[in-house]
N, C-alpha and C. Protein backbone atom coordinates (compact mmCIF):
# COMPACT_ATOMS: atom_id res chain seq x y z
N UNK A 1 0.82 -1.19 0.00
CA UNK A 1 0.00 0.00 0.00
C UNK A 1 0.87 1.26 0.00
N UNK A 2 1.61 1.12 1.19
CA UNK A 2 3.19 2.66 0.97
C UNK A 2 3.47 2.75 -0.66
N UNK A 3 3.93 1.39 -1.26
CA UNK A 3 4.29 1.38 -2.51
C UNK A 3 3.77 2.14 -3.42
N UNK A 4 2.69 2.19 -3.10
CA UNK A 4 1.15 2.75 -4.38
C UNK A 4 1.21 4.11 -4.14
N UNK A 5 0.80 4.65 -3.20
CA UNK A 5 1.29 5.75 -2.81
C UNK A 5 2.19 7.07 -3.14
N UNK A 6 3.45 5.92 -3.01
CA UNK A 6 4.66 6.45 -3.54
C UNK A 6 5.07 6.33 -4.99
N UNK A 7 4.11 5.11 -5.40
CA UNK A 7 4.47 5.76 -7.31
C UNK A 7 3.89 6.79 -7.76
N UNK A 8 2.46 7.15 -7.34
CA UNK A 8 1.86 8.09 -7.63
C UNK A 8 2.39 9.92 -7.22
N UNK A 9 3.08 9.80 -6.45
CA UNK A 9 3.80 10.82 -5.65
C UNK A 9 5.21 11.35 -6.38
N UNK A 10 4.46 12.33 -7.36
CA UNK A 10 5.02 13.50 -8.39
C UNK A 10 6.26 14.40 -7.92
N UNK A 11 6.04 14.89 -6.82
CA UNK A 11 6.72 16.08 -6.27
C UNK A 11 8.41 15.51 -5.36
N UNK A 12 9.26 15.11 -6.24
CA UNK A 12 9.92 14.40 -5.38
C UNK A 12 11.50 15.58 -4.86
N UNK A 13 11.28 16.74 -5.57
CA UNK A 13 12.14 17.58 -4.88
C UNK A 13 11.51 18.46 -3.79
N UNK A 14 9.83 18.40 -3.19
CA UNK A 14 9.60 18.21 -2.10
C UNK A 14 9.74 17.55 -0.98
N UNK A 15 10.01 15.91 -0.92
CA UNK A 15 10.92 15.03 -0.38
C UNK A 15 11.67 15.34 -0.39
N UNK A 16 12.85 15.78 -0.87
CA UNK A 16 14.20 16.25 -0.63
C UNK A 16 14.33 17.34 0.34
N UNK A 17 13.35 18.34 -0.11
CA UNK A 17 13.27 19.76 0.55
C UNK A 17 13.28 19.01 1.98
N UNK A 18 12.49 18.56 2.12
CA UNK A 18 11.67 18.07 3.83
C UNK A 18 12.73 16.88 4.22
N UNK A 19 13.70 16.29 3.81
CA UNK A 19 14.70 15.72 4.56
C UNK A 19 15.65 16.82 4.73
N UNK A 20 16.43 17.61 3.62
CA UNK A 20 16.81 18.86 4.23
C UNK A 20 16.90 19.69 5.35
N UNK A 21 15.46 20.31 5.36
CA UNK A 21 15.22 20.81 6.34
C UNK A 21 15.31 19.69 7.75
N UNK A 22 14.81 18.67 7.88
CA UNK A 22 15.08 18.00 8.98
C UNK A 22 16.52 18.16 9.65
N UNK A 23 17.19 18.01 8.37
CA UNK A 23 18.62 17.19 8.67
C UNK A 23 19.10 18.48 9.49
N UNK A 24 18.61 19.29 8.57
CA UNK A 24 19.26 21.59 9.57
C UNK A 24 18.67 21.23 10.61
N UNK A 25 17.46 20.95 10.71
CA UNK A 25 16.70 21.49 12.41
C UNK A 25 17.64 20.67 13.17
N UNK A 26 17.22 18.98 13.14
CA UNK A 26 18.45 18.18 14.13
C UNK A 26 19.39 18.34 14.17
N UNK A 27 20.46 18.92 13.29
CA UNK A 27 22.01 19.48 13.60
C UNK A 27 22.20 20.57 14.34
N UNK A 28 20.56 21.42 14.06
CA UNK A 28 20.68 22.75 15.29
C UNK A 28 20.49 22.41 16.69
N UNK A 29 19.26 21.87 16.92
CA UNK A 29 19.00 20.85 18.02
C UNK A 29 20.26 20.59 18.44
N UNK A 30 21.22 19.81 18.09
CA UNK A 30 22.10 19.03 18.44
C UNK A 30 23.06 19.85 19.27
N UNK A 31 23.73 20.74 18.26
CA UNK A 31 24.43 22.18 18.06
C UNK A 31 23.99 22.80 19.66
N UNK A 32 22.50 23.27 20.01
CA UNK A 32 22.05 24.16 20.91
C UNK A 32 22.41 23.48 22.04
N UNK A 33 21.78 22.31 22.20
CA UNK A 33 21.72 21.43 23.24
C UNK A 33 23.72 21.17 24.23
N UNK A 34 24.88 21.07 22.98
CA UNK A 34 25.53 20.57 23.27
C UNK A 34 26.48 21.73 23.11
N UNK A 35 26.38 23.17 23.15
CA UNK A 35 27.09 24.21 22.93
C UNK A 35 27.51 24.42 24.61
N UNK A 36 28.71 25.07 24.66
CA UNK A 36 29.74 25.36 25.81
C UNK A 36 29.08 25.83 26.70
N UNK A 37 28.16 27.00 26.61
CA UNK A 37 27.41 27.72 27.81
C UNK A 37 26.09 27.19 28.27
N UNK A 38 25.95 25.83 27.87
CA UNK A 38 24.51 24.92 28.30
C UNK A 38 24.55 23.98 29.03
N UNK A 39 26.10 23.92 29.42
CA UNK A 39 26.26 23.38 30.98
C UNK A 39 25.97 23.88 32.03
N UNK A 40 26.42 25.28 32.73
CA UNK A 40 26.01 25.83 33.29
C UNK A 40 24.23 25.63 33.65
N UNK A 41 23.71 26.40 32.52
CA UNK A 41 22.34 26.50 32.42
C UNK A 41 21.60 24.54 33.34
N UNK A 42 22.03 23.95 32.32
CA UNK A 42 21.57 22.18 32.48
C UNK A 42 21.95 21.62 34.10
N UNK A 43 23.52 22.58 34.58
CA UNK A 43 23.73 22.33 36.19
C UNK A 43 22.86 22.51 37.07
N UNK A 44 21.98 24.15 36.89
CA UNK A 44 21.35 24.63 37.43
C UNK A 44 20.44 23.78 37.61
N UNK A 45 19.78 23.54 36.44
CA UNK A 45 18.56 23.10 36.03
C UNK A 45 18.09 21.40 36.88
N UNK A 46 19.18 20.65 37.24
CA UNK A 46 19.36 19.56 37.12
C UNK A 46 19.37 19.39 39.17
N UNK A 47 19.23 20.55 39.34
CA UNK A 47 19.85 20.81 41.15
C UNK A 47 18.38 21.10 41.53
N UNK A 48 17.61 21.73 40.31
CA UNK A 48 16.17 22.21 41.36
C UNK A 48 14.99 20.75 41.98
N UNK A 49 15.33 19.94 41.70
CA UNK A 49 14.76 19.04 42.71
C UNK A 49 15.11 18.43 43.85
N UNK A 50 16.34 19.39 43.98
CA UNK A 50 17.05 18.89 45.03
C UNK A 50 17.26 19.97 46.44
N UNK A 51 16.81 21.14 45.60
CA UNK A 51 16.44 22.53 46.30
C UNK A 51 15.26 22.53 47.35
N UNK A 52 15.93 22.71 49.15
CA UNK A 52 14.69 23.16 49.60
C UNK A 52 13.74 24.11 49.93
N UNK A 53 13.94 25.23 49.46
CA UNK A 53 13.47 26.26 49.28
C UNK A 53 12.58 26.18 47.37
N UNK A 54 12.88 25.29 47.15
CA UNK A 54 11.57 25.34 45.59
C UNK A 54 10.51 25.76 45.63
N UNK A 55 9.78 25.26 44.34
CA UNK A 55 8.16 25.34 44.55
C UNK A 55 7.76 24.16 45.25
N UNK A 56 6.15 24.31 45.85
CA UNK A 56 6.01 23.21 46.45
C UNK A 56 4.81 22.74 45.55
């Protein structure tokens, strides 16, 4: 059934476009997540359940 689908399915430098773009977003993702000053931030972040003064 995918098969059928996909013969009929004209637009195939739209497929391309849309793995493209994936491939940018997850390398940014990746990029943001694992950049030098997001330790800090992730230390913080990683301590507030351990904080007794939090929210309750």
């Amino acid at each position: 059934m995918k098969a059928e689908v996909l013969l009929g399915f004209e637009w195939i430098q739209l497929s391309i476009l849309a793995l493209i773009l994936f491939l940018l977003l997850f390398v940014g993702i990746i990029t943001w997540v694992l950049r030098k000053d997001s330790n800090h931030l992730y230390g913080e972040a990683s301590k507030l359940p351990l904080n007794e003064g939090g929210m309750k």
